[in-house]
Each structure stands twice: as C-alpha cells, then as structure tokens.
C-alpha atoms as a PDB file:
ATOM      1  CA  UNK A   1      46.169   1.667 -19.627  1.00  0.00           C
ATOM      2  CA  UNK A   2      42.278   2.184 -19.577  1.00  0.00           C
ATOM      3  CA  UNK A   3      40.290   3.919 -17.165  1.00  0.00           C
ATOM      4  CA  UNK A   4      38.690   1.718 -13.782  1.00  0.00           C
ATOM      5  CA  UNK A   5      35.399   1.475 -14.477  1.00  0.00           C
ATOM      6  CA  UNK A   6      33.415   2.073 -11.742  1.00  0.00           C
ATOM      7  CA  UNK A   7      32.098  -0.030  -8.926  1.00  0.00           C
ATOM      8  CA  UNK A   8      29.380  -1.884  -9.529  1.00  0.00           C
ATOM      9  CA  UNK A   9      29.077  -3.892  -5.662  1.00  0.00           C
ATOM     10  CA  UNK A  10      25.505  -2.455  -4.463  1.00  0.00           C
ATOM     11  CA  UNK A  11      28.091  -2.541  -1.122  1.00  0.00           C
ATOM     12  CA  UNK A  12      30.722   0.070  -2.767  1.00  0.00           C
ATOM     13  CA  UNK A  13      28.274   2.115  -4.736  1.00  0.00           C
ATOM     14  CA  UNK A  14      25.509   2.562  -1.890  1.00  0.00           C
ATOM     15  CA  UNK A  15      22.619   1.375  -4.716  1.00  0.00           C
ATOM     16  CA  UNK A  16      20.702  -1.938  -5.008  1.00  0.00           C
ATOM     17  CA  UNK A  17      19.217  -3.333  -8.548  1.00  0.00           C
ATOM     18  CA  UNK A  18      16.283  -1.748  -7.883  1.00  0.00           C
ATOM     19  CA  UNK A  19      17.226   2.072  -7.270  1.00  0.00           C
ATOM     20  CA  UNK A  20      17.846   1.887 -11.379  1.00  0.00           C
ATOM     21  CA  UNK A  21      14.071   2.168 -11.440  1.00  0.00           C
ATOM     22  CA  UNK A  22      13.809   5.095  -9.215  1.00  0.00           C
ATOM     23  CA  UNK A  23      15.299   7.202 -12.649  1.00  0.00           C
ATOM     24  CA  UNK A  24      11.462   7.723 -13.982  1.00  0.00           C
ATOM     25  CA  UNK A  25      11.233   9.497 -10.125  1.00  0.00           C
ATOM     26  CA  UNK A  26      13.616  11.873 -10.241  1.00  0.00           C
ATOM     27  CA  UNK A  27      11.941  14.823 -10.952  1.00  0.00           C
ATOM     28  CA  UNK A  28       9.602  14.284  -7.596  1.00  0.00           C
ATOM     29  CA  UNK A  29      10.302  16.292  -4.637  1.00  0.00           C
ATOM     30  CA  UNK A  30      11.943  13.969  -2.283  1.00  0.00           C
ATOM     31  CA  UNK A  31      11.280  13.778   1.530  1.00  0.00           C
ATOM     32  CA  UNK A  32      15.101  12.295   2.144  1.00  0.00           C
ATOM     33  CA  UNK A  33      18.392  13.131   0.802  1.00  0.00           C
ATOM     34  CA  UNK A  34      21.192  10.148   0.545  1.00  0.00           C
ATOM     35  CA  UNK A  35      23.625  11.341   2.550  1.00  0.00           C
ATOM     36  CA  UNK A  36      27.480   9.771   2.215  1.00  0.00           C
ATOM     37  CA  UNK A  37      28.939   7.578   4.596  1.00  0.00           C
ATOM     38  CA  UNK A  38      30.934   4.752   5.018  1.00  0.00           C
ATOM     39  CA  UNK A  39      29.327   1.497   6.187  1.00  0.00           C
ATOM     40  CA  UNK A  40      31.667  -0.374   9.295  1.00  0.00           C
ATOM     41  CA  UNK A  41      32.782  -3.837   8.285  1.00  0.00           C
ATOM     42  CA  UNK A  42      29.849  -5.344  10.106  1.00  0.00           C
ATOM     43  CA  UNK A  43      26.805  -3.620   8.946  1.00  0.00           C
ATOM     44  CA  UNK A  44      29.013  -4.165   5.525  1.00  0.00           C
ATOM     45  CA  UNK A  45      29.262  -8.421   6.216  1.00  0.00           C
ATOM     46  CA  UNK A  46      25.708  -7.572   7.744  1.00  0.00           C
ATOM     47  CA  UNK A  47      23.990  -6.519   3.978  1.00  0.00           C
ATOM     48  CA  UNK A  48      26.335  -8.774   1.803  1.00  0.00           C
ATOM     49  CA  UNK A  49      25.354 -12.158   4.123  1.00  0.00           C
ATOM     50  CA  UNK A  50      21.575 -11.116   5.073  1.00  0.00           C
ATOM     51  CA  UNK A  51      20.396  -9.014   1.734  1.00  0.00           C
ATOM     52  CA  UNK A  52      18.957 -12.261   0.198  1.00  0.00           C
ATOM     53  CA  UNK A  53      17.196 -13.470   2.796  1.00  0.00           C
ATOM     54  CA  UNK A  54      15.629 -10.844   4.462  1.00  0.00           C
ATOM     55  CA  UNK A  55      16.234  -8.250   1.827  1.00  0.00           C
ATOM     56  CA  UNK A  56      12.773  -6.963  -0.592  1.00  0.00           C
ATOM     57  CA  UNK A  57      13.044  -4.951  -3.443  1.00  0.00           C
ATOM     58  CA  UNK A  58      10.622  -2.561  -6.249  1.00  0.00           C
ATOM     59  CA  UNK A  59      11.002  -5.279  -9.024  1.00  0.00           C
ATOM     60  CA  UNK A  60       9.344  -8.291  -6.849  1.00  0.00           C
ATOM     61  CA  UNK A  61       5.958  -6.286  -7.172  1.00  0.00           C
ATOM     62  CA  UNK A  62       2.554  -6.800  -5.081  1.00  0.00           C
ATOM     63  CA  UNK A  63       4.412  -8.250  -1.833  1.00  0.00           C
ATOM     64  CA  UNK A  64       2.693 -11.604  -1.199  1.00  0.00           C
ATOM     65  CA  UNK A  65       2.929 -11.840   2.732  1.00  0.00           C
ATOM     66  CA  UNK A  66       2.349 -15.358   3.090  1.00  0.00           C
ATOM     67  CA  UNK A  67       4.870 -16.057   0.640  1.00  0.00           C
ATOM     68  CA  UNK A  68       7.649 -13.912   2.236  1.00  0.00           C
ATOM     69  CA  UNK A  69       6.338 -14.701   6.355  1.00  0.00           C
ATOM     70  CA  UNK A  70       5.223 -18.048   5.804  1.00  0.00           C
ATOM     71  CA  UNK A  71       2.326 -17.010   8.122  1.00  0.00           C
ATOM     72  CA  UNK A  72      -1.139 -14.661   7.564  1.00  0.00           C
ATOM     73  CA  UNK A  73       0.267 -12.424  10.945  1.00  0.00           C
ATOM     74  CA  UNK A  74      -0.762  -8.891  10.708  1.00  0.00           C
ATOM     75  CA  UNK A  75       1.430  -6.773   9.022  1.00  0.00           C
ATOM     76  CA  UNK A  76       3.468  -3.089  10.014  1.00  0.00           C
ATOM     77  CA  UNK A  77       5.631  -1.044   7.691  1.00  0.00           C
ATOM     78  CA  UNK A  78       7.617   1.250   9.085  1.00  0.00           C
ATOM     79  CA  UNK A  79       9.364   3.957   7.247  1.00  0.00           C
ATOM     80  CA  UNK A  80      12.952   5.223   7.983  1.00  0.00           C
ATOM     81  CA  UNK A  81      14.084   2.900  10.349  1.00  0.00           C
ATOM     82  CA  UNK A  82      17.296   4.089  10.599  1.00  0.00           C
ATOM     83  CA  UNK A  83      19.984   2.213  12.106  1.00  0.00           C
ATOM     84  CA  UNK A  84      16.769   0.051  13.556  1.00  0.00           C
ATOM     85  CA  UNK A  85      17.540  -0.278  16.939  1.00  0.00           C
ATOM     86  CA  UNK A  86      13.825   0.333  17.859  1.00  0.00           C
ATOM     87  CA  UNK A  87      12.121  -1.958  15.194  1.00  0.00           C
ATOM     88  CA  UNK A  88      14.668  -4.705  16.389  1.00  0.00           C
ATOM     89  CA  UNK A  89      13.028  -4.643  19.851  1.00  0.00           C
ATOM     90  CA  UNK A  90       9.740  -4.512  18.394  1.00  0.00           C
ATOM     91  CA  UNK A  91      10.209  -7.093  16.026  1.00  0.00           C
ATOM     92  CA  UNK A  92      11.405  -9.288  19.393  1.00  0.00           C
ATOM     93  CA  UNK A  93       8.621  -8.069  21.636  1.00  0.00           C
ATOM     94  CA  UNK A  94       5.757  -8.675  19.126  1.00  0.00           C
ATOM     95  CA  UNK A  95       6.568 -12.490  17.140  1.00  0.00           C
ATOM     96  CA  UNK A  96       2.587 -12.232  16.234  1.00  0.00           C
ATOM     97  CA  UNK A  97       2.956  -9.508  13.889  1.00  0.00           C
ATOM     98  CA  UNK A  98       5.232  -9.266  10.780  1.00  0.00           C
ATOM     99  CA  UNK A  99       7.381  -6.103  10.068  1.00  0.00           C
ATOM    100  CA  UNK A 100       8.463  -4.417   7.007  1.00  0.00           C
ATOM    101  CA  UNK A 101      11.067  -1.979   7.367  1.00  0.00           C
ATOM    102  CA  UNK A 102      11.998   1.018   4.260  1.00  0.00           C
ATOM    103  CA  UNK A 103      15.113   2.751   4.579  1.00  0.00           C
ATOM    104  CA  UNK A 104      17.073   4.688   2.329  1.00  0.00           C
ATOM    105  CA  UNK A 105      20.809   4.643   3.761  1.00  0.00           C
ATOM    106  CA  UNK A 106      22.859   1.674   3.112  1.00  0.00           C
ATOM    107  CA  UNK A 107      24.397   1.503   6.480  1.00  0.00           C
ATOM    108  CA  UNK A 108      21.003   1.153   8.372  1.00  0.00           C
ATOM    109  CA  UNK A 109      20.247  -1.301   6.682  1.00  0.00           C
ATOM    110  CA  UNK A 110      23.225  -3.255   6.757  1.00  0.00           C
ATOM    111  CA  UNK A 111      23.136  -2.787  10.418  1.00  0.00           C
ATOM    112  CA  UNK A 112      19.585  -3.765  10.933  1.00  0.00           C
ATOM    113  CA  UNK A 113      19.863  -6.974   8.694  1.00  0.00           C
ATOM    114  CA  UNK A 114      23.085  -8.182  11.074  1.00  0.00           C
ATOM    115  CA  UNK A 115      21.130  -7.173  14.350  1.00  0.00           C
ATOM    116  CA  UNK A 116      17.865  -9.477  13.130  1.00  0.00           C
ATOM    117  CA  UNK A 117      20.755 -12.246  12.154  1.00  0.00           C
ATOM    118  CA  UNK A 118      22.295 -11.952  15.811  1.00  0.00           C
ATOM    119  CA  UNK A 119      18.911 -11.589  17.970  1.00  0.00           C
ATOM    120  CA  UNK A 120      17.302 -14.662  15.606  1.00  0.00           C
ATOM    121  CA  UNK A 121      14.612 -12.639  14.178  1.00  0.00           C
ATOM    122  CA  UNK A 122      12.352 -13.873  12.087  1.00  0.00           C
ATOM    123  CA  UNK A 123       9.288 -11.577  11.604  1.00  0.00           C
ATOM    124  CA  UNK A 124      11.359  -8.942   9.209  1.00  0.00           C
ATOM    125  CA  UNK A 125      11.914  -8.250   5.951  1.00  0.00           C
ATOM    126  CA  UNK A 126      13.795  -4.912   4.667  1.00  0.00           C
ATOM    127  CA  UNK A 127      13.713  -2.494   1.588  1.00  0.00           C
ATOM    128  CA  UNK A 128      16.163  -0.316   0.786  1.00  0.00           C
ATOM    129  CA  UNK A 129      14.360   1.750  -1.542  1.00  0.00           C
ATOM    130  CA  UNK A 130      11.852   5.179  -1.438  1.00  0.00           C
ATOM    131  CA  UNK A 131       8.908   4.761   0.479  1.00  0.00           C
ATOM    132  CA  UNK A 132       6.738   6.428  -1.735  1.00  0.00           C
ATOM    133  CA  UNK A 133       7.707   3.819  -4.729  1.00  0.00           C
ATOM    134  CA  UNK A 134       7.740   0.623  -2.049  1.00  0.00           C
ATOM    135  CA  UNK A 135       3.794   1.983  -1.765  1.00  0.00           C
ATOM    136  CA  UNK A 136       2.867   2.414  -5.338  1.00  0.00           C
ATOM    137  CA  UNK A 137       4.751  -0.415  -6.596  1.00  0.00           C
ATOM    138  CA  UNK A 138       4.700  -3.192  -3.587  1.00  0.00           C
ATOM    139  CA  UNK A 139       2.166  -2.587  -1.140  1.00  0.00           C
ATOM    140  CA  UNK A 140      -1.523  -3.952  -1.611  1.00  0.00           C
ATOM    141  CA  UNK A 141      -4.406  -1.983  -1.301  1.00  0.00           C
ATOM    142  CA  UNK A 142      -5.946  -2.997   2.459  1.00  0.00           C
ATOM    143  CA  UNK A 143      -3.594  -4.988   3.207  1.00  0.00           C
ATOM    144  CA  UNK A 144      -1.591  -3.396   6.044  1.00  0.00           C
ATOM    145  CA  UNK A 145      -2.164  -3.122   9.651  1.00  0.00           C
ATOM    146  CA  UNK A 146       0.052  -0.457  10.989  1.00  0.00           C
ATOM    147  CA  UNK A 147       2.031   2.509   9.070  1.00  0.00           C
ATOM    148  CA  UNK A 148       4.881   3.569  11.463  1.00  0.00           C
ATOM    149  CA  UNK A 149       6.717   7.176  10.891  1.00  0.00           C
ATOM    150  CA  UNK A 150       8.871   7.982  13.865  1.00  0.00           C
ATOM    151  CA  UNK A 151      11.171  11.007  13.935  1.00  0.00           C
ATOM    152  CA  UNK A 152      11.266  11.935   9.795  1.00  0.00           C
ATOM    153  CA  UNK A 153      13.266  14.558   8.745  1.00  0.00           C
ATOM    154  CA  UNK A 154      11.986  17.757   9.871  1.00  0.00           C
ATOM    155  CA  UNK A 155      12.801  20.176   6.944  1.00  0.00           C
ATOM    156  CA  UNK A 156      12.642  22.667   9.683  1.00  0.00           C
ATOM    157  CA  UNK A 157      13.263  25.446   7.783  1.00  0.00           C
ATOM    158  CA  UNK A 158       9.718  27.172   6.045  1.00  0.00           C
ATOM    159  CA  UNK A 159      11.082  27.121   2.282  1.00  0.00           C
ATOM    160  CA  UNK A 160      11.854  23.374   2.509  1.00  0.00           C
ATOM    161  CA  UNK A 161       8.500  22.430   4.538  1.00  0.00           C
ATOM    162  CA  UNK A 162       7.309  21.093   0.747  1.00  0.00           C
ATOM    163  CA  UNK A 163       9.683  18.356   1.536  1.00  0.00           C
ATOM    164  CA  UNK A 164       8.059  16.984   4.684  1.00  0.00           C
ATOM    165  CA  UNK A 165       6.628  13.543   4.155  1.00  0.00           C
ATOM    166  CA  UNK A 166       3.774  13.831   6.302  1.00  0.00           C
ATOM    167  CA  UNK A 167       1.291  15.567   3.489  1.00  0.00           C
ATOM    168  CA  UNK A 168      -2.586  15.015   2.321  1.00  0.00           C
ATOM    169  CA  UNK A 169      -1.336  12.935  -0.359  1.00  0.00           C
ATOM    170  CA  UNK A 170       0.792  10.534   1.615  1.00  0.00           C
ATOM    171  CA  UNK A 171      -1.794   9.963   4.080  1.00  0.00           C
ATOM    172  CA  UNK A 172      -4.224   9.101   1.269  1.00  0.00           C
ATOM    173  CA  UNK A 173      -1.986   6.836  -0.091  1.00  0.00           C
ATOM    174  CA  UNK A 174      -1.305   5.009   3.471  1.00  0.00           C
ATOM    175  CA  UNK A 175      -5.345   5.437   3.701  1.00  0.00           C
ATOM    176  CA  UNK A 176      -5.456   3.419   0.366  1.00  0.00           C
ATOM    177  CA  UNK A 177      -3.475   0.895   2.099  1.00  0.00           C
ATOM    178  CA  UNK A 178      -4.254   0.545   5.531  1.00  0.00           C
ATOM    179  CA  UNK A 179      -6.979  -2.222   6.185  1.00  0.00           C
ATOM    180  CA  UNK A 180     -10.308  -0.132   8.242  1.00  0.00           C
ATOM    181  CA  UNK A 181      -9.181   0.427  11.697  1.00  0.00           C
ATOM    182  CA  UNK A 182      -5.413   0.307  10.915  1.00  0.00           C
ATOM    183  CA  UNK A 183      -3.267   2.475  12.555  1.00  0.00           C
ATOM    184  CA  UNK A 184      -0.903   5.315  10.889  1.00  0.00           C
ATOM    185  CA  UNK A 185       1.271   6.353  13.720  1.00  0.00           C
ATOM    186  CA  UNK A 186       3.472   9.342  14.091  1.00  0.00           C
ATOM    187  CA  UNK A 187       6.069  10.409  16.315  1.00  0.00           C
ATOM    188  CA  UNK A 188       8.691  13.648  16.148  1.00  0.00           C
ATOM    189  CA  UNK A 189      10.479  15.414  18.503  1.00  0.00           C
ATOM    190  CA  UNK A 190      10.345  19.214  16.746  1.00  0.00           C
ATOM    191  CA  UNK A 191       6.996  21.002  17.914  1.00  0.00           C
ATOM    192  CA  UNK A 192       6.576  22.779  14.380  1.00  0.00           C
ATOM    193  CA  UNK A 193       6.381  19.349  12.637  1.00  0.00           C
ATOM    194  CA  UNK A 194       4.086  18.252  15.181  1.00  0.00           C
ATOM    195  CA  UNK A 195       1.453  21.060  14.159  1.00  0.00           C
ATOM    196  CA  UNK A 196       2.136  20.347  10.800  1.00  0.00           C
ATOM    197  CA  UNK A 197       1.542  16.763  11.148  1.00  0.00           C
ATOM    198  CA  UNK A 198      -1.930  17.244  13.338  1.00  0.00           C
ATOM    199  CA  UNK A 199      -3.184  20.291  10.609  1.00  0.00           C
ATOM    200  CA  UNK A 200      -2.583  17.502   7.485  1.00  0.00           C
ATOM    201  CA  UNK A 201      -4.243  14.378   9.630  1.00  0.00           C
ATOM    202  CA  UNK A 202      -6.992  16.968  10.904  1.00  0.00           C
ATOM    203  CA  UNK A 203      -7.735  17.591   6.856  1.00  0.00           C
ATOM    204  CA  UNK A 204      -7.506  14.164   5.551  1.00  0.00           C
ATOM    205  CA  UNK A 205     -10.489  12.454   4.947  1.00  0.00           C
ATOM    206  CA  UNK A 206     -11.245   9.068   6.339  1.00  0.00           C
ATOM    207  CA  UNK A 207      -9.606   9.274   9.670  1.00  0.00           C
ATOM    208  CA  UNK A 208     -10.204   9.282  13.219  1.00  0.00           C
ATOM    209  CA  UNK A 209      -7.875  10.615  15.861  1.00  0.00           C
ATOM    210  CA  UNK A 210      -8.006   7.979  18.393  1.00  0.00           C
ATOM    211  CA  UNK A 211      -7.014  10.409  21.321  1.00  0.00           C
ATOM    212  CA  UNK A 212      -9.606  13.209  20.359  1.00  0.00           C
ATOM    213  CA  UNK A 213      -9.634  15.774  18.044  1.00  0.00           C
ATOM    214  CA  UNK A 214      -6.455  18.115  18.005  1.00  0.00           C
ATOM    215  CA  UNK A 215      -4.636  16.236  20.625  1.00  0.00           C
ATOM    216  CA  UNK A 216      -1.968  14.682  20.840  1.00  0.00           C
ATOM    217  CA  UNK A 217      -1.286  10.830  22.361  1.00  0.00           C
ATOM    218  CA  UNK A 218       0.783  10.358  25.312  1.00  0.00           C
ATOM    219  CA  UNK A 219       3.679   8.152  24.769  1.00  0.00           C
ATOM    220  CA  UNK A 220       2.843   4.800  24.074  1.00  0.00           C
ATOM    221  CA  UNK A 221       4.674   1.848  26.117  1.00  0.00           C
ATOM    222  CA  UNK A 222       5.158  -0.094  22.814  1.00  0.00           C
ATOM    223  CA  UNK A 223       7.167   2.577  21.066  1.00  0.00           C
ATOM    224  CA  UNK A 224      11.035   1.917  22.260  1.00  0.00           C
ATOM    225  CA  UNK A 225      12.602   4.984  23.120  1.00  0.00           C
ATOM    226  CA  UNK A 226      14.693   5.585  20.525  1.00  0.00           C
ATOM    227  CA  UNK A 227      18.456   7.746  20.307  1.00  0.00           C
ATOM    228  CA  UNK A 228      16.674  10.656  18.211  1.00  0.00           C
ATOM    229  CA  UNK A 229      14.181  10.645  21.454  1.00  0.00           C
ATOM    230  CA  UNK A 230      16.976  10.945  23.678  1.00  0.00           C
ATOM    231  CA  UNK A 231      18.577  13.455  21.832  1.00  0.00           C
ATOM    232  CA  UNK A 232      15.442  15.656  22.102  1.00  0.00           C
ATOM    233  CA  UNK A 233      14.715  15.683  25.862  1.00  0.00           C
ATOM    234  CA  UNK A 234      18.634  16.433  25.723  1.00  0.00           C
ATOM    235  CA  UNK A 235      18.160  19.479  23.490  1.00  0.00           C
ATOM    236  CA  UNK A 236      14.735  20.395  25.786  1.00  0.00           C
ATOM    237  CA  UNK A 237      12.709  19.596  22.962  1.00  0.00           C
ATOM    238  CA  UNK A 238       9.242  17.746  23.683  1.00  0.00           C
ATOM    239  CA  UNK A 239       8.103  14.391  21.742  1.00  0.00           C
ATOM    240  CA  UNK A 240       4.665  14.531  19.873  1.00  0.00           C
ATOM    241  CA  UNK A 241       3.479  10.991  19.315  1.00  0.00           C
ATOM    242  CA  UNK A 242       0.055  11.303  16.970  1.00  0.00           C
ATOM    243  CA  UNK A 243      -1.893   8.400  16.194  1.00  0.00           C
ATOM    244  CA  UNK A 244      -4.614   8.262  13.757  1.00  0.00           C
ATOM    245  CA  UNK A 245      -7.052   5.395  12.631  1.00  0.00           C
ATOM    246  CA  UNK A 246      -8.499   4.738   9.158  1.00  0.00           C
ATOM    247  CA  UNK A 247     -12.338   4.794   9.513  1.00  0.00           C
ATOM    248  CA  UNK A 248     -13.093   4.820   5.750  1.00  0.00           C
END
C-alpha cells in the first residue's frame, strides 16, 4: 500500500498556483502570519465557483485594468480585507470606482468572492497572495487611486513592532504607485499603532496630511464600520483613521 500523497486542491491545502512563487520571499519579514482554519462549505463553493472569474494572481503580471474592468474607472486596492464585509458595501455604494482586494486567508476570500456573487457585484477583483509581492509584481507605477489599510495586525508587542506593515518603505512603494493626489488611507483601533503610523507618514517624503500636520482625521462616512471597529469601542479602545495624500 503506498503512502496518500498529499492534497493538491488550492481548497484543501489553503495555497493557490501562485503562492509557489512566494518561495524566493521567504526569508522577508512578514507583516501576516497564515493562520489555520477551516473554510464553511459556502465560502468553500464560494472560491471553487468564483476564483476564475473574479480571482487575480502574481503570475498574470502588470494588471491591465481595462482588460480585467472592462472600463478606465478609478482604481482602490485595499489590503487585508478580511472576511470583506466592508469592501462589499463599498464596492455596492461606489459602481464608479473599481476595487482590488489582497488577502492572505483562504476563507476571506472564499467568503468575499460568494458575497460579490450574491449582491451582483461587478467592480471587484481579488488576490489571494502577499501584498508586498501583488505591488512589486502586479501593480503599475501611477496607476492607482486609493491604497486602503484598515485595522492591520498590530504586532502590539515592542520586539515584534519590525513586523508592522505600515513602514517608510511600504509607503514609498504605495508612493511609487499612487497616481499625484491619490489617497493612502489608514485606519486602526490600537493607539500605539496609531503613533506609529502618524511618526512613519510624518517622515515619508512626498506626502501631505490632508487633515494637518500630526492629526488625525475624524471618521470618514465612506468607511463602513467594520466588526474589528466594533470590537474596539467594545474593548474602550479609540479608532485612529489617518489619511495621507501623495503630493510628489
């Protein structure tokens, strides 16, 4: 009798085609860590059904948005949608602008492709793949209208603060891509990250705080309140929203 091989369903295994590539990465600190968990049979029918339609990944290249919208709308990424709840609604309340979505955990995005398939949404398209490799590898220069970052990990704790997203580097690579006047906008509901987030933005060049300098911007209407939101004014915790404009 010979050993089962293992799976090799992107379902069962948690992996697309693409994550293959992400091997040359691996020595890179990582903002994210893949955590297990079972997908429910509908976010599972959700990515099997939806993947190909809406579905992007690292080997397509250079996205061509006209290709994949059928329109020259404005673009937004946003990054770590989670289960996508939020960029759902936004996706609904906005049909003028086109949305990417990057998230890392399987059952988001199984959950977020059968949520655009039941609400009829058009104006999406979703990676499952790192951010940071969706930018390098996918993303043209000047192309993009709005970065989106709401409620990343914290790393809360001081020796894992390295792994915080939200650095001078990544904001000069969303600089790189952002069109002049795009919009790179933050949101997170732990006070420390906030500071962090306002000392990087304050330090990298070619951006304007469109609220004034060192402050932060009161909620805006378009952001949906989200669960992790919720959560926080549960806990007691505040909710920093920062948004920042590329002027160079």
């Amino acid at each position: 009798m010979t050993d089962k091989k293992p799976s090799q369903d992107p379902i069962e295994t948690g992996k697309t085609p693409a994550d293959a590539e992400q091997v040359t990465y691996a020595k890179r600190i990582k903002s994210f860590v893949i955590r297990a968990g079972r997908m429910t049979d509908a976010q599972r029918e959700g990515y099997k059904q939806h993947f190909s339609e809406k579905g992007l990944v690292l080997g397509t290249g250079m996205l061509d948005y006209q290709a994949i919208f059928g329109n020259d709308n404005p673009v937004v990424l946003e990054i770590g949608f989670g289960m996508g709840k939020s960029l759902i609604e936004m996706c609904l309340a906005n049909p003028d602008l086109n949305y990417i979505g990057i998230e890392v955990h399987t059952p988001g995005v199984g959950k977020i492709l059968r949520d655009a398939d039941d609400f009829n949404v058009q104006n999406l398209r979703v990676f499952k793949d790192d951010a940071i490799e969706v930018l390098a590898q996918c993303i043209a220069d000047n192309s993009l209208q709005t970065v989106q970052l709401y409620f990343p990990d914290p790393w809360h704790k001081a020796r894992h603060h390295k792994r915080r997203i939200v650095q001078l580097g990544f904001a000069e690579t969303l600089r790189q891509k952002l069109k002049t006047d795009g919009i790179f906008h933050m949101a997170t509901d732990w006070e420390n990250y906030a500071e962090h987030m306002m000392e990087v933005m304050n330090d990298a060049p070619g951006y304007k705080n469109v609220v004034a300098t060192g402050e932060y911007h009161p909620r805006p209407d378009f952001r949906p309140l989200t669960k992790f939101e919720k959560r926080g004014e549960n806990l007691g915790h505040g909710v920093w929203d920062l948004i920042f404009k590329k002027v160079s």
